[in-house]
N, C-alpha and C. Protein backbone atom coordinates (compact mmCIF):
# COMPACT_ATOMS: atom_id res chain seq x y z
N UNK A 1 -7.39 12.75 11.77
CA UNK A 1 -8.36 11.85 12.36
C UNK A 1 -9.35 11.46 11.26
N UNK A 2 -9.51 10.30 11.52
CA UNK A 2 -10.63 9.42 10.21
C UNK A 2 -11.95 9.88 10.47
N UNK A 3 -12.81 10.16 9.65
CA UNK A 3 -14.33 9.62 10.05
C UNK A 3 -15.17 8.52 10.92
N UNK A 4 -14.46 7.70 11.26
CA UNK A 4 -14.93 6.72 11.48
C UNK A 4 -14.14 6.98 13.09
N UNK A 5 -12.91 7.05 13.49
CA UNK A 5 -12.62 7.36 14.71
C UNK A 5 -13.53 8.73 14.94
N UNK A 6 -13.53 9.68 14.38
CA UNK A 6 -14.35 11.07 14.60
C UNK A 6 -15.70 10.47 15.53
N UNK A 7 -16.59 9.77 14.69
CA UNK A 7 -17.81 8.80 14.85
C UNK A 7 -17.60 8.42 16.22
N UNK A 8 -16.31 7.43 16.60
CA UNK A 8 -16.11 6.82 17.73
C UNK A 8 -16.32 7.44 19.52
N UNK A 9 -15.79 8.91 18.60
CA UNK A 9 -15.41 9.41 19.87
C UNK A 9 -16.64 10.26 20.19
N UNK A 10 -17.07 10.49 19.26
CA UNK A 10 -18.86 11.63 19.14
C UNK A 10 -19.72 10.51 20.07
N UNK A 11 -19.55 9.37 19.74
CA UNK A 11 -20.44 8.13 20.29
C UNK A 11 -19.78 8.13 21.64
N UNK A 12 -18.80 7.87 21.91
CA UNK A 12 -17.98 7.45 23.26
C UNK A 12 -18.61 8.70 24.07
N UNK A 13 -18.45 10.35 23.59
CA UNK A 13 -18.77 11.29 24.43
C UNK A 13 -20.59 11.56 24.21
N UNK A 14 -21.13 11.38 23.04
CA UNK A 14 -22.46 10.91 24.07
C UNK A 14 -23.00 10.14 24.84
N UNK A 15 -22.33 8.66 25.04
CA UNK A 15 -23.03 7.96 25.80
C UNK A 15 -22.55 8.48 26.94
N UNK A 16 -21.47 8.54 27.33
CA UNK A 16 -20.66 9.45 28.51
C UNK A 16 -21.34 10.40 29.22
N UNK A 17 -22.19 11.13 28.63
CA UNK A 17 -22.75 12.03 29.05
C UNK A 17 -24.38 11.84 29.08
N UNK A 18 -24.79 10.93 28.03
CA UNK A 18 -26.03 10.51 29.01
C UNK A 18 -25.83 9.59 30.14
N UNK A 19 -25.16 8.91 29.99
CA UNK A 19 -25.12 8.29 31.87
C UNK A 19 -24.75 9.33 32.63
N UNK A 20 -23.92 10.36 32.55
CA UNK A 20 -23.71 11.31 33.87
C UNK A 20 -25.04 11.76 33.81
N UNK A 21 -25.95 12.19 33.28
CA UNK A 21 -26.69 13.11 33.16
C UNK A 21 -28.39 12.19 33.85
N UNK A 22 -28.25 10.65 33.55
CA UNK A 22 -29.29 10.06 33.80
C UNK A 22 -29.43 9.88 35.18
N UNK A 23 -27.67 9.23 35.53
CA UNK A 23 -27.40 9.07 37.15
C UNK A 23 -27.88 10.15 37.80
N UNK A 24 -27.42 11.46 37.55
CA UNK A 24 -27.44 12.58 38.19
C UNK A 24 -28.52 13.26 38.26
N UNK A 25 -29.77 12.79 37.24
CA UNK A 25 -31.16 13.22 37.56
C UNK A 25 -31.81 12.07 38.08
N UNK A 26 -31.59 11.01 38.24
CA UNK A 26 -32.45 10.07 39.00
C UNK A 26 -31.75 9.88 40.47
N UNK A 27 -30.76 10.11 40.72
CA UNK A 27 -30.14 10.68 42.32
C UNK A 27 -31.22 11.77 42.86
N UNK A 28 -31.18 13.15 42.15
CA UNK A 28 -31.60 13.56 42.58
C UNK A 28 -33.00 13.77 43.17
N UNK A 29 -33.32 13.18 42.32
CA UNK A 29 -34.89 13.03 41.97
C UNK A 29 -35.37 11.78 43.08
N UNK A 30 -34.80 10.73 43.56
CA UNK A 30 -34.58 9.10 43.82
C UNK A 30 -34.94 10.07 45.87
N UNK A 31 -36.51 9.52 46.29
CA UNK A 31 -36.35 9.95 47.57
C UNK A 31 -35.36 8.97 48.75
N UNK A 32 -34.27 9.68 48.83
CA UNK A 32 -32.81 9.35 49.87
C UNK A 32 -32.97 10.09 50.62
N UNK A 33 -32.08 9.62 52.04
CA UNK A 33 -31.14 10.47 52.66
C UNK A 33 -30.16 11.18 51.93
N UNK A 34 -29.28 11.59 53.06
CA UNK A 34 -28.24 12.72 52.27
C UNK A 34 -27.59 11.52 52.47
N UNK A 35 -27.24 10.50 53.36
CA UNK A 35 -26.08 9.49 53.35
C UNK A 35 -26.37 8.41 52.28
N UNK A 36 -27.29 8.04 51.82
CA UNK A 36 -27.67 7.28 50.89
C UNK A 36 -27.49 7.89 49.57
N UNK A 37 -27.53 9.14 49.44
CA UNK A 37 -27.94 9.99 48.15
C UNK A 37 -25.77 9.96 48.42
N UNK A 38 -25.18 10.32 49.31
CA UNK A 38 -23.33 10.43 48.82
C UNK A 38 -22.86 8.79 48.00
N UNK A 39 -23.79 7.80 48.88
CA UNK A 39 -23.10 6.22 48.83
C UNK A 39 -23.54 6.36 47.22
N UNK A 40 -25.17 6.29 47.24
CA UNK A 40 -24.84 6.13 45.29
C UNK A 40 -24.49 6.84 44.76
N UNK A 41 -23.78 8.15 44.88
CA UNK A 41 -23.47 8.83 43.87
C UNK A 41 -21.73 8.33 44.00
N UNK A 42 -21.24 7.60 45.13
CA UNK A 42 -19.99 6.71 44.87
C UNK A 42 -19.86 6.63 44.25
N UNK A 43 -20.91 5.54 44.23
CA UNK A 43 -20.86 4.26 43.72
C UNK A 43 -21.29 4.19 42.24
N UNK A 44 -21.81 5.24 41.71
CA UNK A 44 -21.98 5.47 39.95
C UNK A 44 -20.82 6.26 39.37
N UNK A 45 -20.43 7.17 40.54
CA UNK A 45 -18.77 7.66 39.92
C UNK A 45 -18.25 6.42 39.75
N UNK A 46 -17.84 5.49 40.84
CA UNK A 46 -16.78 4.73 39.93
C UNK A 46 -17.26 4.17 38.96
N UNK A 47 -18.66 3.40 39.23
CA UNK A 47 -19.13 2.83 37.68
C UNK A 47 -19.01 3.36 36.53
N UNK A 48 -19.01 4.57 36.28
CA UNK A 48 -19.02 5.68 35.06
C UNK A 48 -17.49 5.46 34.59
N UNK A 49 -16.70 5.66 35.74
CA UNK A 49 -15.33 5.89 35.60
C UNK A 49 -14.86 4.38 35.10
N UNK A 50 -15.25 3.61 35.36
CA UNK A 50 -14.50 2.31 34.78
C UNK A 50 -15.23 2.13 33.22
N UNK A 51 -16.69 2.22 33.15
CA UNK A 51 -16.75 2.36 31.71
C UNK A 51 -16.19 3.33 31.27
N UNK A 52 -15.81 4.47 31.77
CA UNK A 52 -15.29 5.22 30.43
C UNK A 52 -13.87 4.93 29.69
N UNK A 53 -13.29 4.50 31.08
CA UNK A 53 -11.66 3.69 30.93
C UNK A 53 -11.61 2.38 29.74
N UNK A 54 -12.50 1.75 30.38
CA UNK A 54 -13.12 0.82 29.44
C UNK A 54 -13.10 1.67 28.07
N UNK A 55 -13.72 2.18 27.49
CA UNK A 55 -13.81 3.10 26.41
C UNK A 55 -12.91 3.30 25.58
N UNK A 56 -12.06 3.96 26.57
CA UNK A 56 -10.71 4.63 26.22
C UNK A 56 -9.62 3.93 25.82
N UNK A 57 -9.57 2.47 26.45
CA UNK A 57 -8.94 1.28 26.02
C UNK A 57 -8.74 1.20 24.58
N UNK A 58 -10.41 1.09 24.33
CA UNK A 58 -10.94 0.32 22.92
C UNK A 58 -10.46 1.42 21.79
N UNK A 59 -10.52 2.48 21.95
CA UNK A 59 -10.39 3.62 21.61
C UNK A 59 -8.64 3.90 21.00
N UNK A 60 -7.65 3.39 21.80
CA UNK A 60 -6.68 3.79 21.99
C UNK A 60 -6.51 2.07 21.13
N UNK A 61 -6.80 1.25 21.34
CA UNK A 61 -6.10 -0.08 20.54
C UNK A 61 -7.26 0.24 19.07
N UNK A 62 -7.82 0.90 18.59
CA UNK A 62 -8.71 1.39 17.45
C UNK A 62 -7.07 1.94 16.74
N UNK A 63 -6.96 3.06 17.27
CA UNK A 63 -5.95 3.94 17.09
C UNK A 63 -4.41 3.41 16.79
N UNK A 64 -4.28 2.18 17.57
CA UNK A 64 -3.13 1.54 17.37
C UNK A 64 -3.01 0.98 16.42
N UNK A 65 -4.39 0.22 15.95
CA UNK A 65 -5.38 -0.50 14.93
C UNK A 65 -4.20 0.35 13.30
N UNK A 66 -5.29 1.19 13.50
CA UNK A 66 -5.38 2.22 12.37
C UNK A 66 -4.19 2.74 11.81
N UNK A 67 -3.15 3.37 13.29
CA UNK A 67 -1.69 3.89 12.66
C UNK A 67 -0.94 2.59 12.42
N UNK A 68 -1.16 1.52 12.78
CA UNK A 68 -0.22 0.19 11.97
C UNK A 68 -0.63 0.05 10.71
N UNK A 69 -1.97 -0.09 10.50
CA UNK A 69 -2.10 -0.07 8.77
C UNK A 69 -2.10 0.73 7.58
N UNK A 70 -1.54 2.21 8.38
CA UNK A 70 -1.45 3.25 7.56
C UNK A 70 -0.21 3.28 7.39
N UNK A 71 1.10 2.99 8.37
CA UNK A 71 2.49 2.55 8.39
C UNK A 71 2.61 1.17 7.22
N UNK A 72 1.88 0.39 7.52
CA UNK A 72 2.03 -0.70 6.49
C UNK A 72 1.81 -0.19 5.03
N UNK A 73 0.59 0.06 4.93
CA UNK A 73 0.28 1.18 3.06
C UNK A 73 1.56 2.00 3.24
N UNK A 74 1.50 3.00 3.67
CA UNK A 74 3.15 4.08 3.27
C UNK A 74 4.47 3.07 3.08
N UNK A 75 4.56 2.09 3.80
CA UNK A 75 5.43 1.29 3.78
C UNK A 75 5.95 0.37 2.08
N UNK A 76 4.43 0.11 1.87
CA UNK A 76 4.40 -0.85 0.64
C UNK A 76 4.25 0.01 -0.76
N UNK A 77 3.59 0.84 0.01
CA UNK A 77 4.02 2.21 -1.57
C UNK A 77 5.15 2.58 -2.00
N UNK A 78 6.07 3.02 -0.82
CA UNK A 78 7.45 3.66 -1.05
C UNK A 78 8.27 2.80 -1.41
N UNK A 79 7.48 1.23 -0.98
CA UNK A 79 8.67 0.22 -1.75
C UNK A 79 8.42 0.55 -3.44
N UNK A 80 6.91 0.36 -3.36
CA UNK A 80 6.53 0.15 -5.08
C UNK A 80 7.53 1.58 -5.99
N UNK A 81 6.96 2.48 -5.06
CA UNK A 81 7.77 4.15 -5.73
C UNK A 81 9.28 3.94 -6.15
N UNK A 82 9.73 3.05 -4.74
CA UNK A 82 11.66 2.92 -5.11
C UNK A 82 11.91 1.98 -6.07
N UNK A 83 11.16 0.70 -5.96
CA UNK A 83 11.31 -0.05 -7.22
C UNK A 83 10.90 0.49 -8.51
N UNK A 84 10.04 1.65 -8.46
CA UNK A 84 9.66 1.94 -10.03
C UNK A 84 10.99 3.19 -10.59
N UNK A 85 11.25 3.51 -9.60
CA UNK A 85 12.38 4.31 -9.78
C UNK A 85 13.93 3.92 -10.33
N UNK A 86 14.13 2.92 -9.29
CA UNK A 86 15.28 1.82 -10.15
C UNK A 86 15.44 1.45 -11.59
N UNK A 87 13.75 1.10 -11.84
CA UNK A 87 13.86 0.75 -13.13
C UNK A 87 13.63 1.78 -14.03
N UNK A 88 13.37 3.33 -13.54
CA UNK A 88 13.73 4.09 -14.26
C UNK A 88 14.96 4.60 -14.65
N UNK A 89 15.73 4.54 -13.52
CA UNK A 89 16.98 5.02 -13.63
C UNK A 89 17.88 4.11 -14.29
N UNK A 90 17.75 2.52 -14.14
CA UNK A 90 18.25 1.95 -15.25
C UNK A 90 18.00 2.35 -16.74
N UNK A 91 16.47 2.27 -17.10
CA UNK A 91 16.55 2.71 -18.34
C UNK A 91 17.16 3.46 -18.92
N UNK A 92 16.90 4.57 -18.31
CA UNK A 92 17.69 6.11 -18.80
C UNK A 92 18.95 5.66 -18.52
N UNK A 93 19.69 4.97 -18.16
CA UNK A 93 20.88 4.74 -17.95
C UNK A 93 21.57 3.78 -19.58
N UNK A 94 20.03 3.01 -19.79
CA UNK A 94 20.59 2.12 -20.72
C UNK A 94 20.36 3.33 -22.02
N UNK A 95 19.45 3.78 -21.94
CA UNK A 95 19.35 4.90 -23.06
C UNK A 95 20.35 6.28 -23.45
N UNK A 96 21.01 6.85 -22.44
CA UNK A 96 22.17 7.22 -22.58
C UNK A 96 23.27 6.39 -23.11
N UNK A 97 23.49 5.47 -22.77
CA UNK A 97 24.79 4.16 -23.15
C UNK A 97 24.45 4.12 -24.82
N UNK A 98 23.27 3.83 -25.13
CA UNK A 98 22.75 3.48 -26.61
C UNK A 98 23.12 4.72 -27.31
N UNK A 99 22.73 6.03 -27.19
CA UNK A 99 22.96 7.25 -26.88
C UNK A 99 24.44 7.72 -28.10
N UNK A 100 25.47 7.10 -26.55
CA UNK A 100 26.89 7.11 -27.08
C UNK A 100 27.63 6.43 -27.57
N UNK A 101 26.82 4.89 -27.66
CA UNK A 101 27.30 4.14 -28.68
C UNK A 101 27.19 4.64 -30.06
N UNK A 102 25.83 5.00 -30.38
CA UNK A 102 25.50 5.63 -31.67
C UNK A 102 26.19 7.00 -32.37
């Protein structure tokens, strides 16, 4: 895991947790009924729950982000590595030949 996803997710799980934590002290605190005090605490579960999904989205196409361009670099290296190799193995190939001509 990168620094920068590390970052993402430190951020994703604090804000996460100050909204549970803000909802859940201003509910309590907020003079309700008990039927009023279940409806908003619904009704901020799902809100919570769709931002966090939300989140997790962004999070997960970050990630998709990231392992495609790390597949692409490994990709374009191992070309550069096999092409530098070819032309090693030619050489030494031509340098043996010279080798036994001589």
């Amino acid at each position: 895991m990168s620094k920068e996803e590390g970052s993402i997710i430190k951020f994703v799980f604090g804000l996460f947790s100050g909204i549970v934590s803000g909802v859940v002290l201003g509910l309590l605190f907020a003079p309700k009924s008990g039927k009023e005090l279940r409806e908003d605490l619904a009704s901020k579960t799902r809100e919570i729950k769709d931002v966090t999904l939300d989140k997790l989205e962004k999070i997960q196409e970050l990630g998709k982000e990231q392992a495609s361009k790390v597949a692409t670099t490994i990709q374009e290296k191992a070309s550069k590595i096999s092409s530098r190799l070819d032309a090693l193995a030619s050489r030494g190939s031509e340098i043996l030949i010279q080798d036994e001509v001589q």
